[in-house]
Protein backbone atom coordinates (compact mmCIF):
# COMPACT_ATOMS: atom_id res chain seq x y z
CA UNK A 1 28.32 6.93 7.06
CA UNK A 2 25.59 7.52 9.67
CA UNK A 3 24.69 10.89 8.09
CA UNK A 4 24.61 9.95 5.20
CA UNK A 5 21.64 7.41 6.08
CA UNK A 6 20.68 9.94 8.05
CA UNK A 7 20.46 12.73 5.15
CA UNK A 8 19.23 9.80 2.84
CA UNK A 9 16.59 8.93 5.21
CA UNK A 10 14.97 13.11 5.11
CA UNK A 11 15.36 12.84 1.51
CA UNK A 12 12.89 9.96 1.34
CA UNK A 13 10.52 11.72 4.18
CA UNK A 14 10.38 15.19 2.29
CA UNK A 15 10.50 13.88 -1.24
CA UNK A 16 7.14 11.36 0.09
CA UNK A 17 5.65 14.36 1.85
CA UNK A 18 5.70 16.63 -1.13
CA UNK A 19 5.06 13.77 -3.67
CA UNK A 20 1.74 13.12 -1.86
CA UNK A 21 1.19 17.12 -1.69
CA UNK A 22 1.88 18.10 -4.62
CA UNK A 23 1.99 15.17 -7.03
CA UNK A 24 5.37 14.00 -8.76
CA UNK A 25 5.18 16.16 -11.45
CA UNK A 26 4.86 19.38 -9.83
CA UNK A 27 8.04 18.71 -7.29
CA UNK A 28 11.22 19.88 -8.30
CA UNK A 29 14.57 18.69 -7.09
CA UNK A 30 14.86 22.27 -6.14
CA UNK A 31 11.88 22.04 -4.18
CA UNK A 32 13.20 18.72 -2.54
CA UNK A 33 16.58 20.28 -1.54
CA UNK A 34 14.80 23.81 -0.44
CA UNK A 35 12.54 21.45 1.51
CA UNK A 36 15.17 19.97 3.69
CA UNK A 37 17.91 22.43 3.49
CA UNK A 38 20.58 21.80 1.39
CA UNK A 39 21.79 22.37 -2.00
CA UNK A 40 20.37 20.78 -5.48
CA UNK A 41 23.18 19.11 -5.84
CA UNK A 42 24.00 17.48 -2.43
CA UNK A 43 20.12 15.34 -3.49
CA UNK A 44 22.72 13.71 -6.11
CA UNK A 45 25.16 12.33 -3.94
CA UNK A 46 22.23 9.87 -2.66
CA UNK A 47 20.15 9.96 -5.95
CA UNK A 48 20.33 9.62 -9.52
CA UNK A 49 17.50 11.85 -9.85
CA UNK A 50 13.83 12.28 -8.71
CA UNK A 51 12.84 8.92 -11.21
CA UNK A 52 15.17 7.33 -8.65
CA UNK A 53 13.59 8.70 -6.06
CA UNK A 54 10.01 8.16 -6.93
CA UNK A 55 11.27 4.28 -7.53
CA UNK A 56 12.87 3.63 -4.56
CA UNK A 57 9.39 5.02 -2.50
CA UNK A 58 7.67 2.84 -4.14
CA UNK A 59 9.59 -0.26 -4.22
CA UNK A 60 10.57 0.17 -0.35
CA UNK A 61 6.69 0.67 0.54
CA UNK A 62 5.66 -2.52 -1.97
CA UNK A 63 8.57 -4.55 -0.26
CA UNK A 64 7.24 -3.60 3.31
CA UNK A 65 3.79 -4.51 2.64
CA UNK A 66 5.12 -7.93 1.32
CA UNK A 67 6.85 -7.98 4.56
CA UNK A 68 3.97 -6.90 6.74
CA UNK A 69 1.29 -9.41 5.32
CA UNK A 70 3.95 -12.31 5.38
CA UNK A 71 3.78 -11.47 9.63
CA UNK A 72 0.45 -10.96 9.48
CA UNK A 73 -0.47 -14.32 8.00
CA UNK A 74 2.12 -16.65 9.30
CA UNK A 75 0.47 -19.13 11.28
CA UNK A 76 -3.72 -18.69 9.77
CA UNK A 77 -5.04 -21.59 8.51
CA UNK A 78 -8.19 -21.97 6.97
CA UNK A 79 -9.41 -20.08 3.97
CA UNK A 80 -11.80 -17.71 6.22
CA UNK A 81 -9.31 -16.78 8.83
CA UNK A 82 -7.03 -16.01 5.65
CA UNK A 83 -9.19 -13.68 4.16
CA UNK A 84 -10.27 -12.19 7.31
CA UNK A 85 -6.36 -11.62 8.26
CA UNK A 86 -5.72 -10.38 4.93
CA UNK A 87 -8.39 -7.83 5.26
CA UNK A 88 -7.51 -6.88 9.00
CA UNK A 89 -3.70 -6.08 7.68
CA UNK A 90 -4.17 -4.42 4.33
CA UNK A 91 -6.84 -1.50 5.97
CA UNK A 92 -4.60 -1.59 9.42
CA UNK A 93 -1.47 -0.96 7.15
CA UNK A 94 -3.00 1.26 4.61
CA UNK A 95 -4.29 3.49 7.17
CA UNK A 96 -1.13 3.58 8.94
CA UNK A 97 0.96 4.74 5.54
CA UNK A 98 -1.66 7.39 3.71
CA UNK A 99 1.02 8.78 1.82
CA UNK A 100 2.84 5.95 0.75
CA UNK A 101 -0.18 4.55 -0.40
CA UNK A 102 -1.19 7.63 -2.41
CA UNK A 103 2.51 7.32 -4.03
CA UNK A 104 2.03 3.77 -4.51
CA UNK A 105 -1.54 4.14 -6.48
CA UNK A 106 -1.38 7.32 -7.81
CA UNK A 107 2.30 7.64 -9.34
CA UNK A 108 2.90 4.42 -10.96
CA UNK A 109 1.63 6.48 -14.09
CA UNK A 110 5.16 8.23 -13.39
CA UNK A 111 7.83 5.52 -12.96
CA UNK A 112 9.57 5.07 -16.24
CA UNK A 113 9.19 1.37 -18.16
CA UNK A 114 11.43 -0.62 -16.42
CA UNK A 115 10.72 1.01 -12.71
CA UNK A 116 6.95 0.51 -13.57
CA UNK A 117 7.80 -3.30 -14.43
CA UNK A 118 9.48 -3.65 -11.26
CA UNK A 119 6.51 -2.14 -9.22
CA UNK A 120 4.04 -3.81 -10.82
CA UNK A 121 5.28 -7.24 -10.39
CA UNK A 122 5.34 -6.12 -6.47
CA UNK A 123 1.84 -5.58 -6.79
CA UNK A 124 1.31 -8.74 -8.63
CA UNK A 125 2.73 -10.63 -6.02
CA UNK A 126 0.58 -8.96 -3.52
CA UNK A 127 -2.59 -9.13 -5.18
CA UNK A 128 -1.93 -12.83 -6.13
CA UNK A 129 -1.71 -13.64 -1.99
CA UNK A 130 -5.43 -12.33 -1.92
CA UNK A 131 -6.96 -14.44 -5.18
CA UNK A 132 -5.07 -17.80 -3.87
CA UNK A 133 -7.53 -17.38 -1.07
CA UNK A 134 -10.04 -16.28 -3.20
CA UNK A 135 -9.63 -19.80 -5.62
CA UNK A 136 -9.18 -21.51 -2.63
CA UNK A 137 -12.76 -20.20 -1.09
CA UNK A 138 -14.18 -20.22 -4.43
CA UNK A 139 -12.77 -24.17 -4.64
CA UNK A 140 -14.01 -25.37 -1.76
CA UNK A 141 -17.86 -23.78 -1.93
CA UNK A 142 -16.76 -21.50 0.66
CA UNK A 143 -16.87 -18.17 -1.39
CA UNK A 144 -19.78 -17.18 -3.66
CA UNK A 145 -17.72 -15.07 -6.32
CA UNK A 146 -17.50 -15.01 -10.01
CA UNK A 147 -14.06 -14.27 -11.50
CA UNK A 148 -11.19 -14.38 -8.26
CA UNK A 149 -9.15 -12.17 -10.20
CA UNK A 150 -11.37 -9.06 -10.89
CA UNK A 151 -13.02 -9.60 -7.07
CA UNK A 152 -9.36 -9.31 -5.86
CA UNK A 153 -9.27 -6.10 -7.61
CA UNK A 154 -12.45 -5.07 -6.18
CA UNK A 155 -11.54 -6.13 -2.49
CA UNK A 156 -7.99 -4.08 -3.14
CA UNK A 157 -10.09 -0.90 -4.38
CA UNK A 158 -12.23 -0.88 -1.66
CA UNK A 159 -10.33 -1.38 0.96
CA UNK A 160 -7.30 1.02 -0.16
CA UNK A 161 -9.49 3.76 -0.54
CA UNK A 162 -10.22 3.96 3.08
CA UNK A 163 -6.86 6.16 2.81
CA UNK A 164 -8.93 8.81 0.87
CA UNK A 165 -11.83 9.47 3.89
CA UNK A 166 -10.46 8.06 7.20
CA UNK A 167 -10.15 10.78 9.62
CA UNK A 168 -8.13 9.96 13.00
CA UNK A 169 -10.17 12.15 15.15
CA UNK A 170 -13.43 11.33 13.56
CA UNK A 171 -16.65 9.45 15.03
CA UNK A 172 -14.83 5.77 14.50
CA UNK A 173 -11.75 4.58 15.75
CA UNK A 174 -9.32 2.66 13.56
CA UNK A 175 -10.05 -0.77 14.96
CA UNK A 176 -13.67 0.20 14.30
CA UNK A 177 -13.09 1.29 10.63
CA UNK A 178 -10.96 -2.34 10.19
CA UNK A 179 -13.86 -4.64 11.10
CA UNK A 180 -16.46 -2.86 9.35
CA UNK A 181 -14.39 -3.57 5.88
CA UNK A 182 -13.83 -6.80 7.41
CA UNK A 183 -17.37 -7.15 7.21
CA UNK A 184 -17.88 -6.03 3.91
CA UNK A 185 -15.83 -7.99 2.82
CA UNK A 186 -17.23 -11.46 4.00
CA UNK A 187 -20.67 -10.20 2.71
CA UNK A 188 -18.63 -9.81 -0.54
CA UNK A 189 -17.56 -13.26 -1.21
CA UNK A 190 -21.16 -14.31 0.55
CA UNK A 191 -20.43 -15.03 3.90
CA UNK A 192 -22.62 -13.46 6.47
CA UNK A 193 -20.99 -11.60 8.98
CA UNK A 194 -20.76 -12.12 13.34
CA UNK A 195 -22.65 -10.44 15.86
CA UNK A 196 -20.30 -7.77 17.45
């Protein structure tokens, strides 16, 4: 049983590597079994196929990132220090998981109807944490914003793309990089920002 996690667990790390290579479409199951040594046919015995694979990526990154801000914002009350967590974990986390991000964003195109649907809702979910502190700012006077749902969006593009330029050995650290979106952010939804 333990090697068959075990074998499970570098079919997920290969098939993610070369996913976020390559893209979906250009990885065969060949390629995936080359990858990590075995035959085409041993990938079955833990997959239906690469659909399957690209699904369960996705759903185990979404579910993990449910997981992650549910830790993160246990505890913050207050519609600033919600937003401000949010931020803090989704660049934190997002910079931490490059790939699965990249999978996450960029292959949903490939996940067949009903994976997509499952996904998607994951996202929903997700994104729905961020408006309910968006209404709420927006509510209160707090937060100068027009629509909560499309400035969600906006807050999510932004601060997911840091996965496209963020170098680890470049002039900022990552703590750095996670308070300067936090700060964009604020000015965003018209809060001025603290003094470092």
């Amino acid at each position: 049983m333990l090697e068959s996690k075990d074998t499970k667990a570098k079919i997920r790390k290969a098939a993610l590597r070369l996913f976020a290579e390559r893209g979906y479409n250009a990885v065969s199951m060949r390629d995936l079994a080359d990858a990590i040594g075995m035959r085409q046919g041993g990938l079955y015995n833990h997959f239906e196929g690469k659909q399957a694979l690209l699904s369960d990526l996705m759903e185990t990154h979404m579910v993990a990132l449910l997981e992650a801000l549910d830790t993160a914002m246990a505890g913050v009350g207050g519609t600033r220090p919600r937003l401000e967590a949010f931020v803090r974990h989704h660049v934190a986390h997002h910079l931490n998981y490059p790939d699965d991000v990249f999978l996450a964003y960029m292959e949903i195109r490939s996940l067949d109807p009903g994976n997509r649907a499952r996904i998607v809702a994951l996202r929903n979910r997700y994104e729905h944490m961020l408006r309910t502190i968006l209404d709420d700012g927006s509510a209160e006077g707090l937060f100068a914003i027009g629509d909560a749902a499309v400035h969600a969006r906006m807050l999510l593009a932004m601060m997911t793309g840091v996965t496209v330029w963020y170098c680890e050995n470049g002039r900022l650290t990552r703590d750095e990089v996670v308070e300067l979106y936090l700060g964009a952010a604020l000015q965003s939804v018209g809060l001025a920002t603290l003094p470092p």
